[in-house]
Protein backbone atom coordinates (compact mmCIF):
# COMPACT_ATOMS: atom_id res chain seq x y z
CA UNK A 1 5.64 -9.95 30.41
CA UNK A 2 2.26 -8.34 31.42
CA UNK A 3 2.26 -5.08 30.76
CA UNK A 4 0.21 -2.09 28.65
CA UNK A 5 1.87 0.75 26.25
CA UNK A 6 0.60 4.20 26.03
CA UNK A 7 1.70 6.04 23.25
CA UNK A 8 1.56 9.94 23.04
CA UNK A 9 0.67 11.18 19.76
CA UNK A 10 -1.34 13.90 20.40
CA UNK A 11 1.00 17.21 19.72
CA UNK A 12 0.52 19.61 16.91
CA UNK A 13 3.92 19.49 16.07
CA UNK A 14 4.54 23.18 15.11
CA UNK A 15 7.65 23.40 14.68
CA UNK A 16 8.01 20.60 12.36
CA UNK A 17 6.12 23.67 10.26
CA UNK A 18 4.23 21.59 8.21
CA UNK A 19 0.53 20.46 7.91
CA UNK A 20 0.99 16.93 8.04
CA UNK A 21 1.19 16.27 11.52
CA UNK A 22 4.47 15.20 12.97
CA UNK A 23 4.11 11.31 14.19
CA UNK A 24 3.39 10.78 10.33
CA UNK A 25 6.55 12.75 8.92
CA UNK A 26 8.34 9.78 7.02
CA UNK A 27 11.92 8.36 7.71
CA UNK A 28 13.00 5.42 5.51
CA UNK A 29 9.53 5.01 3.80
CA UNK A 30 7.32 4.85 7.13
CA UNK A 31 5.71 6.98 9.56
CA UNK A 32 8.06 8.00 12.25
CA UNK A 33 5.27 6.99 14.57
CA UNK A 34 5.32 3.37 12.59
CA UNK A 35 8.45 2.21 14.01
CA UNK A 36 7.25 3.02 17.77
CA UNK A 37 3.92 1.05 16.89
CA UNK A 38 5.83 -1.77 16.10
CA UNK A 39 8.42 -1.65 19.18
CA UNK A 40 5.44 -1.55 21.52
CA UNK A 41 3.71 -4.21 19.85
CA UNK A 42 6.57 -6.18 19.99
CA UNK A 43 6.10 -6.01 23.65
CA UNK A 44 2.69 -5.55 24.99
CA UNK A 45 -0.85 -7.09 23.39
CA UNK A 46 -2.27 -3.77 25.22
CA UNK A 47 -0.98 -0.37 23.04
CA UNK A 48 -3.18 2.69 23.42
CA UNK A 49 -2.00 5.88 21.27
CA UNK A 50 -3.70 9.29 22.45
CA UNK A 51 -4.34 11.64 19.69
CA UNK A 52 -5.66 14.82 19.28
CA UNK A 53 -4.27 17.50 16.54
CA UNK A 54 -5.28 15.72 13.24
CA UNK A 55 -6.66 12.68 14.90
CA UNK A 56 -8.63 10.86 12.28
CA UNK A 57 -5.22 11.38 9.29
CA UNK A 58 -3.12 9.85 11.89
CA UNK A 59 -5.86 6.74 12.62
CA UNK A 60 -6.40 6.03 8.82
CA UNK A 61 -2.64 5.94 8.53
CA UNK A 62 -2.14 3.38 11.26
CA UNK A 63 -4.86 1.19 10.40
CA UNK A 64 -3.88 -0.96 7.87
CA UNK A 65 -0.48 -1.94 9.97
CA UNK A 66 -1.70 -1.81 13.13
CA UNK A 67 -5.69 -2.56 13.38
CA UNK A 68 -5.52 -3.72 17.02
CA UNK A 69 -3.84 -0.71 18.33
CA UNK A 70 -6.31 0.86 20.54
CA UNK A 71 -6.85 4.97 19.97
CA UNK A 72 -7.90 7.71 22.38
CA UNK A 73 -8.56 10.78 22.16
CA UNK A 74 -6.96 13.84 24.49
CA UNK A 75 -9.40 16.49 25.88
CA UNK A 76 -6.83 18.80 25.42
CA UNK A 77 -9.05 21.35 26.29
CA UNK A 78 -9.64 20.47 29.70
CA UNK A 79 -6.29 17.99 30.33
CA UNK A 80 -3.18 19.29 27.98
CA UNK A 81 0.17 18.39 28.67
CA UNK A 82 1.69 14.93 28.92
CA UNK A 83 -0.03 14.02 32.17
CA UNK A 84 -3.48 15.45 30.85
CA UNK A 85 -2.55 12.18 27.91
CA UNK A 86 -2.69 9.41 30.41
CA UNK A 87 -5.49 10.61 32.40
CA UNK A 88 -8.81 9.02 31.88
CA UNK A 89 -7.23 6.00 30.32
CA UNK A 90 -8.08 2.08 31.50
CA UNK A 91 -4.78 -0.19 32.03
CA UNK A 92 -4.99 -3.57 31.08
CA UNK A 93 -1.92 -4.88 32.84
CA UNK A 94 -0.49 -4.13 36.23
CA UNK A 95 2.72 -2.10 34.68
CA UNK A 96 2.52 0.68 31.95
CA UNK A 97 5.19 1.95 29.67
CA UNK A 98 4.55 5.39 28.49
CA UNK A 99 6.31 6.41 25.15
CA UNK A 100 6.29 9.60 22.64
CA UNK A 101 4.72 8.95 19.56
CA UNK A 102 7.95 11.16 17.91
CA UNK A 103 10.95 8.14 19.16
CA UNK A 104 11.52 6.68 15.41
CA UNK A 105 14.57 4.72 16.23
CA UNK A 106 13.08 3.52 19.83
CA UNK A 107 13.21 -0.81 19.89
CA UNK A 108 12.07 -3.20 21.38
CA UNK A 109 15.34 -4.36 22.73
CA UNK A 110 16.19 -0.27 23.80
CA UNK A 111 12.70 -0.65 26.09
CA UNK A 112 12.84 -4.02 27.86
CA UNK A 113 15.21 -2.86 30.41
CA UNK A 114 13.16 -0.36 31.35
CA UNK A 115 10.32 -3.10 31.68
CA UNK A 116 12.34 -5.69 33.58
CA UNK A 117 12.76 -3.38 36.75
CA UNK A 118 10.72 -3.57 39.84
CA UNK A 119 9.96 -0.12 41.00
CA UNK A 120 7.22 2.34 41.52
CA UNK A 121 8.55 4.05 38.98
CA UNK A 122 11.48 3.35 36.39
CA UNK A 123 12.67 6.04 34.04
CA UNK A 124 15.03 6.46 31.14
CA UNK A 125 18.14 8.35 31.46
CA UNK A 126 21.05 9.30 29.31
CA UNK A 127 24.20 11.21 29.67
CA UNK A 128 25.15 14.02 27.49
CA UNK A 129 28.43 15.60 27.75
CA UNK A 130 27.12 18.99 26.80
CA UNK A 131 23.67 19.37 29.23
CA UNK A 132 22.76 22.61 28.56
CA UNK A 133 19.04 23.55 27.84
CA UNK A 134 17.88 20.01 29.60
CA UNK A 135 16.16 19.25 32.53
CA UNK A 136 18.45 17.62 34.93
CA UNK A 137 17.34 14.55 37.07
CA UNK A 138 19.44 13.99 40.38
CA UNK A 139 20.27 10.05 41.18
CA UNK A 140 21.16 9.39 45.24
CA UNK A 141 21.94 5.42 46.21
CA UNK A 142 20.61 4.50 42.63
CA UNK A 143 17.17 6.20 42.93
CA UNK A 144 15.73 9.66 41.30
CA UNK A 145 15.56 12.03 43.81
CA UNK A 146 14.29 15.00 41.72
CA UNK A 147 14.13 16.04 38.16
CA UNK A 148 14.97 19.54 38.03
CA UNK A 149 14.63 22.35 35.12
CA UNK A 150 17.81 24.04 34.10
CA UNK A 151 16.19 27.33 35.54
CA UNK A 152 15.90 26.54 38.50
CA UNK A 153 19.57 24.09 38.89
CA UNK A 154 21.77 25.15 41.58
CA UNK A 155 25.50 26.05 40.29
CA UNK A 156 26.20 22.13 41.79
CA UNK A 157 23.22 20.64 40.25
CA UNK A 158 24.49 22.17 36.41
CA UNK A 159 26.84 20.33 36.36
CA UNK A 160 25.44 17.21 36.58
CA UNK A 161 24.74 15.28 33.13
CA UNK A 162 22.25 13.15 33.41
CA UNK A 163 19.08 14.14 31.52
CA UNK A 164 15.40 12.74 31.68
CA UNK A 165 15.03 10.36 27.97
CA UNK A 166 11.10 11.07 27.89
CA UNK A 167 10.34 7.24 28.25
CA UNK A 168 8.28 5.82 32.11
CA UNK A 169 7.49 2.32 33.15
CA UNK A 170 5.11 3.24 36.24
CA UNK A 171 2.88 0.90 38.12
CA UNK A 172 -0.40 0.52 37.34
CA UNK A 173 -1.77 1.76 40.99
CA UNK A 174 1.02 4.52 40.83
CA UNK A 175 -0.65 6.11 38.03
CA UNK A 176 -4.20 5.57 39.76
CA UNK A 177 -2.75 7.48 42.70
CA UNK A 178 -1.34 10.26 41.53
CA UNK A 179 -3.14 11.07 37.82
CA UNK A 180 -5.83 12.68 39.71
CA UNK A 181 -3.54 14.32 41.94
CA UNK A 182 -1.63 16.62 39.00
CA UNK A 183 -2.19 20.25 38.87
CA UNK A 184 -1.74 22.54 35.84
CA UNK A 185 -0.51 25.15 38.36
CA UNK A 186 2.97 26.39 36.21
CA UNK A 187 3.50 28.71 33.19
CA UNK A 188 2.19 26.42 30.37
CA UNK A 189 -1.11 25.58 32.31
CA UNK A 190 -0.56 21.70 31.58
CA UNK A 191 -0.47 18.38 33.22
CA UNK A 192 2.77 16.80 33.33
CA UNK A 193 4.04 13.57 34.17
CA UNK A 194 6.95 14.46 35.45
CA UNK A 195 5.23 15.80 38.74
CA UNK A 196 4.20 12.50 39.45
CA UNK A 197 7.83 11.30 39.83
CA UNK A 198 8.09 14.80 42.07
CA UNK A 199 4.78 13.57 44.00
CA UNK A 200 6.17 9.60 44.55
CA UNK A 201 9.55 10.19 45.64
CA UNK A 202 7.99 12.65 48.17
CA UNK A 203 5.78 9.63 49.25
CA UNK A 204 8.73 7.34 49.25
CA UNK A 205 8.54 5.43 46.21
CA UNK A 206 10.89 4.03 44.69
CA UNK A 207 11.85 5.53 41.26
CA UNK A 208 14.70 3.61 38.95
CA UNK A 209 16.40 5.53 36.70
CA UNK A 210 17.69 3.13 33.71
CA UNK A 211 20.30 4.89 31.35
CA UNK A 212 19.59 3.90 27.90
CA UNK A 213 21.29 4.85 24.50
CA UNK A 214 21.27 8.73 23.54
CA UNK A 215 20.31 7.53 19.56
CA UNK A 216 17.47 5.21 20.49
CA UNK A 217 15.76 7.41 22.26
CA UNK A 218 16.04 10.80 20.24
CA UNK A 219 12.71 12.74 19.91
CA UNK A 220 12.24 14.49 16.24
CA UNK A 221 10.71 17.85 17.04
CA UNK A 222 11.96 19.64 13.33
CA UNK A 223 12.83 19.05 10.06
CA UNK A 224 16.70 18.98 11.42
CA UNK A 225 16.04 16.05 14.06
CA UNK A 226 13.92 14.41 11.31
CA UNK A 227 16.82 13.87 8.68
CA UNK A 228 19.49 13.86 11.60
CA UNK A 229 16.95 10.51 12.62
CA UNK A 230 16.83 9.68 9.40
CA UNK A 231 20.91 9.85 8.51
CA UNK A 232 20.72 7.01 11.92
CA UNK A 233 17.95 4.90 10.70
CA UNK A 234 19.36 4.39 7.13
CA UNK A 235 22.92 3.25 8.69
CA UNK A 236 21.10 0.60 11.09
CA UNK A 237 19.67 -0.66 7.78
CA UNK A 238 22.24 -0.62 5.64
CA UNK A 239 24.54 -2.53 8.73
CA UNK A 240 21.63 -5.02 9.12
CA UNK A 241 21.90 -5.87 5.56
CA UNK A 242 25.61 -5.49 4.61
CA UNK A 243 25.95 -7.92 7.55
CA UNK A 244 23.15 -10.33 5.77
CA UNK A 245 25.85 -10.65 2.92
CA UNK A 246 25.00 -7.34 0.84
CA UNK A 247 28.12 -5.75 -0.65
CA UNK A 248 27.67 -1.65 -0.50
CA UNK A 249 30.43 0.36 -2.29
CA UNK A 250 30.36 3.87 -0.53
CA UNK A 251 27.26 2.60 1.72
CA UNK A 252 26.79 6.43 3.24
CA UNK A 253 25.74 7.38 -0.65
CA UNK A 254 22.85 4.43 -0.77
CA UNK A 255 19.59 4.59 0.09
CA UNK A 256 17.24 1.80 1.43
CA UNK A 257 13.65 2.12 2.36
CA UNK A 258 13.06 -0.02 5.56
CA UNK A 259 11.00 -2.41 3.79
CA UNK A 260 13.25 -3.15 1.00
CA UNK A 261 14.54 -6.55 1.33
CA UNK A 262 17.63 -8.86 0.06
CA UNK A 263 18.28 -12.36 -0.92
CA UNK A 264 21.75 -13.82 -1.67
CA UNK A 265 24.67 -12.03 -2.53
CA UNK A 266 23.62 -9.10 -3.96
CA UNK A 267 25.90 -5.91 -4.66
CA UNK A 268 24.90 -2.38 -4.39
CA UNK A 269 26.92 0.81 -6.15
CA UNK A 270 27.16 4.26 -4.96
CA UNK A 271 24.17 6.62 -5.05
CA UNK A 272 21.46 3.77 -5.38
CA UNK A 273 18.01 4.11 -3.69
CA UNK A 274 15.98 1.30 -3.28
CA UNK A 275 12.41 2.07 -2.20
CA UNK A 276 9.06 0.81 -0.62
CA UNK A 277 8.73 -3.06 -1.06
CA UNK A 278 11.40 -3.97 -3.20
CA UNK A 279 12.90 -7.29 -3.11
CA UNK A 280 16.18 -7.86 -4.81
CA UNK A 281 17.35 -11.41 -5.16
CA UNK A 282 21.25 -12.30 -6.52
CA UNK A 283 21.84 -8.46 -8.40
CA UNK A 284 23.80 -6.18 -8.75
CA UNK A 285 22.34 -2.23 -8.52
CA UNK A 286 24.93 -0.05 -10.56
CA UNK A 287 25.32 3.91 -9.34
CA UNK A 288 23.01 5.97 -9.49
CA UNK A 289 19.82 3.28 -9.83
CA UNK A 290 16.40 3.97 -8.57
CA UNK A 291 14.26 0.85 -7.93
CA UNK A 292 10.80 0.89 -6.15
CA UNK A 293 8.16 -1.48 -5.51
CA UNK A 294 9.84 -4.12 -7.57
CA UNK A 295 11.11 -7.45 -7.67
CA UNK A 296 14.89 -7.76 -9.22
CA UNK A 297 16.08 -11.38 -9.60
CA UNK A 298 19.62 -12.47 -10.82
CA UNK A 299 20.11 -9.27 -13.25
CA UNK A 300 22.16 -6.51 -13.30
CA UNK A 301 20.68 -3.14 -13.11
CA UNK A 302 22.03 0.31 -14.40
CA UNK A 303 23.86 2.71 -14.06
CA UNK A 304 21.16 5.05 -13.83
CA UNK A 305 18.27 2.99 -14.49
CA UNK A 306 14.85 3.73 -13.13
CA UNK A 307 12.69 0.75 -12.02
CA UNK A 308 9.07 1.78 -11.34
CA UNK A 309 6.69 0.18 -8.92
CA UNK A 310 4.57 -3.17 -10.71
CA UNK A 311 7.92 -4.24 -12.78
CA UNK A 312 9.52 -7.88 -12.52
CA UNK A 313 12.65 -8.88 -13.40
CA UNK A 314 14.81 -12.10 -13.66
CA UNK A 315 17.52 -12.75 -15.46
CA UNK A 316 18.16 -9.76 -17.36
CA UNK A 317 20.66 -6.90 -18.06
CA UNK A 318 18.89 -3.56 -17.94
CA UNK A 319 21.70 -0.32 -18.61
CA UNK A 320 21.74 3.24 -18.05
CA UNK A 321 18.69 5.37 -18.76
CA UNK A 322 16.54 2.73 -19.58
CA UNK A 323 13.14 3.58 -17.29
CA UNK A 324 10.89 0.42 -16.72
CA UNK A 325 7.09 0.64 -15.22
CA UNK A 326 4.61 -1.79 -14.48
CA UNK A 327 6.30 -4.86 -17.39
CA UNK A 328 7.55 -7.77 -16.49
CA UNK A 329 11.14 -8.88 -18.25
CA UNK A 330 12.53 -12.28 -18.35
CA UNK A 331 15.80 -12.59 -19.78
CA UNK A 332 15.64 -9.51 -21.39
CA UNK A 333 19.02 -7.58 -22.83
CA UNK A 334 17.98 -3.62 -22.52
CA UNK A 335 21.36 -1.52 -22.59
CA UNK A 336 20.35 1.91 -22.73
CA UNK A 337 18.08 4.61 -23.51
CA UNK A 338 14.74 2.75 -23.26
CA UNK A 339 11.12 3.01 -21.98
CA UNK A 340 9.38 -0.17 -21.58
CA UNK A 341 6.29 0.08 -19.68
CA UNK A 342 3.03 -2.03 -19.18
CA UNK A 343 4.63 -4.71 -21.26
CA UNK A 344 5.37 -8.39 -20.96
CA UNK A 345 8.67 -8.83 -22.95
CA UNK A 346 10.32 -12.53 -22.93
CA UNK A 347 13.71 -14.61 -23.11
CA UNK A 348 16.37 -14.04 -25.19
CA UNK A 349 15.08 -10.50 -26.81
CA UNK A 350 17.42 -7.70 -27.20
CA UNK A 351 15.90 -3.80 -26.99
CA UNK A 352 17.66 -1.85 -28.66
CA UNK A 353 18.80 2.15 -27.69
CA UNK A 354 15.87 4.75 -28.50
CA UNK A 355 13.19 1.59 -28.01
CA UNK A 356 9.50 2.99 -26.82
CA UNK A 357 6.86 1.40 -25.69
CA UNK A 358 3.84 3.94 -26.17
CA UNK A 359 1.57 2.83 -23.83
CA UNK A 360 -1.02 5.96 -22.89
CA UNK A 361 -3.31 7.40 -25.39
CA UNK A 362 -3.83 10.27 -22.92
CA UNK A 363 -6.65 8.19 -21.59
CA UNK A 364 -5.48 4.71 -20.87
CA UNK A 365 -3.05 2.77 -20.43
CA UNK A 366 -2.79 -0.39 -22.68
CA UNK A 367 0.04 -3.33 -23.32
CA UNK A 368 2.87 -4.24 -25.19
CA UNK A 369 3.73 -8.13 -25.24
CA UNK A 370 7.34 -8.98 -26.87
CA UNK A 371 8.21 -13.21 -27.33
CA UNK A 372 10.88 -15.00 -27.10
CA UNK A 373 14.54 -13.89 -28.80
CA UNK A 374 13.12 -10.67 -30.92
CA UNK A 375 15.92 -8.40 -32.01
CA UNK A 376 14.65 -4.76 -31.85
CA UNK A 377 16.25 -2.25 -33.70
CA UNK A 378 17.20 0.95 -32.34
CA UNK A 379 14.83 4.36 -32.50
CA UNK A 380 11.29 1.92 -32.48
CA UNK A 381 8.34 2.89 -31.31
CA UNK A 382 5.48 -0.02 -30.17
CA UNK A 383 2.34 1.38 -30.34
CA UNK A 384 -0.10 -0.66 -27.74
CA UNK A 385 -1.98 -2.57 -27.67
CA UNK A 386 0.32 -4.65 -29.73
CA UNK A 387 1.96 -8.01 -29.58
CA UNK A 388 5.57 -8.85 -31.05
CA UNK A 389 5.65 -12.91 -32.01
CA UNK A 390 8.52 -14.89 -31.07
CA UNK A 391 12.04 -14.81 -33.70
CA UNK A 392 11.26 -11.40 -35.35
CA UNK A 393 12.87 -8.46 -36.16
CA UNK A 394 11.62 -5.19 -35.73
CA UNK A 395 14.50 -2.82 -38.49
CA UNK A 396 15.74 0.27 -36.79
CA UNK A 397 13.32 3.39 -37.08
CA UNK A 398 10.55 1.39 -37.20
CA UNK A 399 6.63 2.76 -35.75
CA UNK A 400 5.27 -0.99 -34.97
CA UNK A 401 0.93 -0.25 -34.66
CA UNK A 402 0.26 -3.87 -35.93
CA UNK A 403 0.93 -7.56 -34.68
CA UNK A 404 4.30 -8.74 -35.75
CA UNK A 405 3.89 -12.49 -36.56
CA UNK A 406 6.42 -15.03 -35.90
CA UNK A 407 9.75 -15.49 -38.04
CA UNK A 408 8.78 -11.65 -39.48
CA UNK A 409 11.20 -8.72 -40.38
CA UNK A 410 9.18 -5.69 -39.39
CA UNK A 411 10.10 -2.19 -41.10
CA UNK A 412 8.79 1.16 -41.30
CA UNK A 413 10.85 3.77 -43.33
CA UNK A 414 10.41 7.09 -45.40
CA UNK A 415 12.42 6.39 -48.97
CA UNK A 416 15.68 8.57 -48.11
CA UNK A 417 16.32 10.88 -50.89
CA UNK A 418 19.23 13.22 -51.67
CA UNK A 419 18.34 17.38 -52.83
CA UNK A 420 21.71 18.27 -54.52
CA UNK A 421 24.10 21.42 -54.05
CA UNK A 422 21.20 22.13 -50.69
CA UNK A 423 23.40 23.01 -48.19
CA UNK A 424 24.65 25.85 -50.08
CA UNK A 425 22.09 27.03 -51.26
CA UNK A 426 20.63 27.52 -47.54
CA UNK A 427 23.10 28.77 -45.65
CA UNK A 428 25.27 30.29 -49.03
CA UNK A 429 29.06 30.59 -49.66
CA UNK A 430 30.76 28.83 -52.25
């Protein structure tokens, strides 16, 4: 359907108390003001998103995802408020939908029945059972007749429930009309659009309200809506993908970064977070696992294991406190107590507890590159830049700083000798 977004982004956000600016406060790995970029997009080929406080942060962050989003900028000296956002803006389409830039779990699917009426003016509504501190907006016959401030309700009009959402689908001439007609005349000395509803319905017009769902629509205006948002975004994804055939044991203890993604049966343990672009194919995530920006295929991961971003896995069994960065493991047996990073470590090799791949000099970073079935003893250190041939050993203890060829036993020990009647003789007594 025709039709252009505006999306208001332009608030300072204070108290979020913080100096990034709100919109780009994260929930589930993305800017809260991602997730409205995409719902509008998913909508209209014509978004606009005013900005003022911290303009040029929020643009660079929105670039890369969203390069045809248009951006304007508020004279907020001259035109603050909501209605001082809109005005001076050029519509593309004959209906506009105006969002907040701060609606992280807005969808597509929450707006289009706002977009499917035919009014002057539609509006989102929702019901709260406890009102107090909102606006209240008075339906007659199924139209808004007023939107009133709690301060000024009459005893009757308090105890009505139904509360403005923040969200407008006008029509394009509506806005023409009455944008230049708003007045900063009131206490904040600021331009809202909620006196253009007040200006229609005195004209006539016909304004819609459409209740929508409280959730959807929730603003984030501190750090207390942010992780309240937050606790609601992570159970939509966790429900999208437990219903995709993901088993989650105690799901409300997991954590999954909205563009993590899953293939197959795969089976998730309690207190696992799974972050940024992960992709996890047929595996199983024990407790307490931390994976991000990696690619897990048919393995079993943990407990406690820490993937970091770059690593690829397949096949393999990686156990508790074994850390992997930037290496890529095929068929690999790691059971615990490990670093292996910036390496390239192949089939059938076993690493065994204490292993360490020593990969920064304090200057660089170089690589470690392990064949096929090598048998690591426990307590080794691999110096890189080095390179472990297929079929060797490397004996417990052992500080590898050469090439290992193929078929070898490597070893590095100290003689072990014995200093009779010591102990005694240190700490005394008999």
């Amino acid at each position: 359907m025709p039709l252009s977004v505006i999306v208001l982004a332009a608030g300072q956000g204070t108290r979020m108390k913080s100096e990034l600016p709100k919109v780009l406060h994260p929930i589930s790995g993305l800017p809260m003001l991602h997730y409205v970029l995409d719902a509008a997009k998913n909508l209209s080929d014509d978004v606009t998103v005013v900005l003022f406080h911290q303009h040029e942060r929020i643009r660079e962050a929105i670039a890369h995802d969203f390069p045809d989003v248009h951006i304007a900028l508020q004279d907020h000296a001259n035109y603050p408020g909501t209605g001082g956002a809109v005005m001076n803006l050029s519509f593309r389409h004959d209906k506009v939908l105006v969002l907040n830039g701060d609606m992280p779990l807005v969808t597509a699917e929450a707006l289009e029945p706002l977009v499917r009426e035919e009014a002057d003016i539609v509006m989102s509504v929702f019901d709260l059972a406890d009102p107090s501190g909102y606006g209240r907006v008075v339906v007659e016959e199924g139209e808004v007749v007023a939107i009133v401030e709690e301060k000024d309700c009459t005893p009757k009009q308090k105890r009505i429930k139904t509360v403005n959402a923040g969200v407008y689908c006008f029509k394009k001439e509506v806005l023409e009309r009455y944008l230049p007609l708003l007045s900063d005349d009131n206490a904040q000395k600021e331009y809202y659009l909620t006196d253009i509803v007040s200006m229609a319905r005195r004209e006539g017009r016909h304004i819609l309200p459409v209740w929508v769902e409280e959730e959807s629509f929730k603003g984030v205006n501190s750090r207390f809506d942010l992780a309240h948002a937050e606790e609601l975004m992570q159970r939509r994804i966790r429900e999208k993908w437990m219903r995709a055939g993901v088993t989650m044991h105690l799901p409300e203890t997991i954590f999954i970064d909205s563009r993590a993604a899953f293939v197959g049966e795969c089976e998730i343990d309690s207190g696992v977070s799974v972050l940024g672009e992960s992709l996890i194919t047929r595996s199983h995530l024990k407790t307490h696992t931390v994976v991000e920006e990696a690619d897990i295929k048919d393995s079993t991961i943990g407990p406690m294991a820490r993937i970091r971003p770059g690593s690829v896995i397949e096949a393999s069994q990686i156990g508790n406190f074994v850390e992997v960065k930037k290496s890529r493991l095929k068929g690999v047996k790691a059971g615990h107590l490990s670093y292996l990073g910036d390496a390239e470590i192949d089939e059938g090799t076993n690493i065994g507890a204490g292993t360490i791949t020593c990969n920064y000099d304090g200057k660089g970073k170089y690589k470690t590159i392990i064949g096929k079935r090598v048998f690591i003893g426990s307590d080794t250190q691999l110096v890189a830049p080095v390179k472990v041939e297929d079929e060797t050993i490397i004996a417990a203890g052992t500080t590898v700083t050469k090439d290992v060829p193929k078929g070898a036993l490597a070893i590095s020990r100290t003689p072990l000798k014995f200093v009779s009647g010591f102990f005694h003789r240190f700490f005394g007594g008999r």
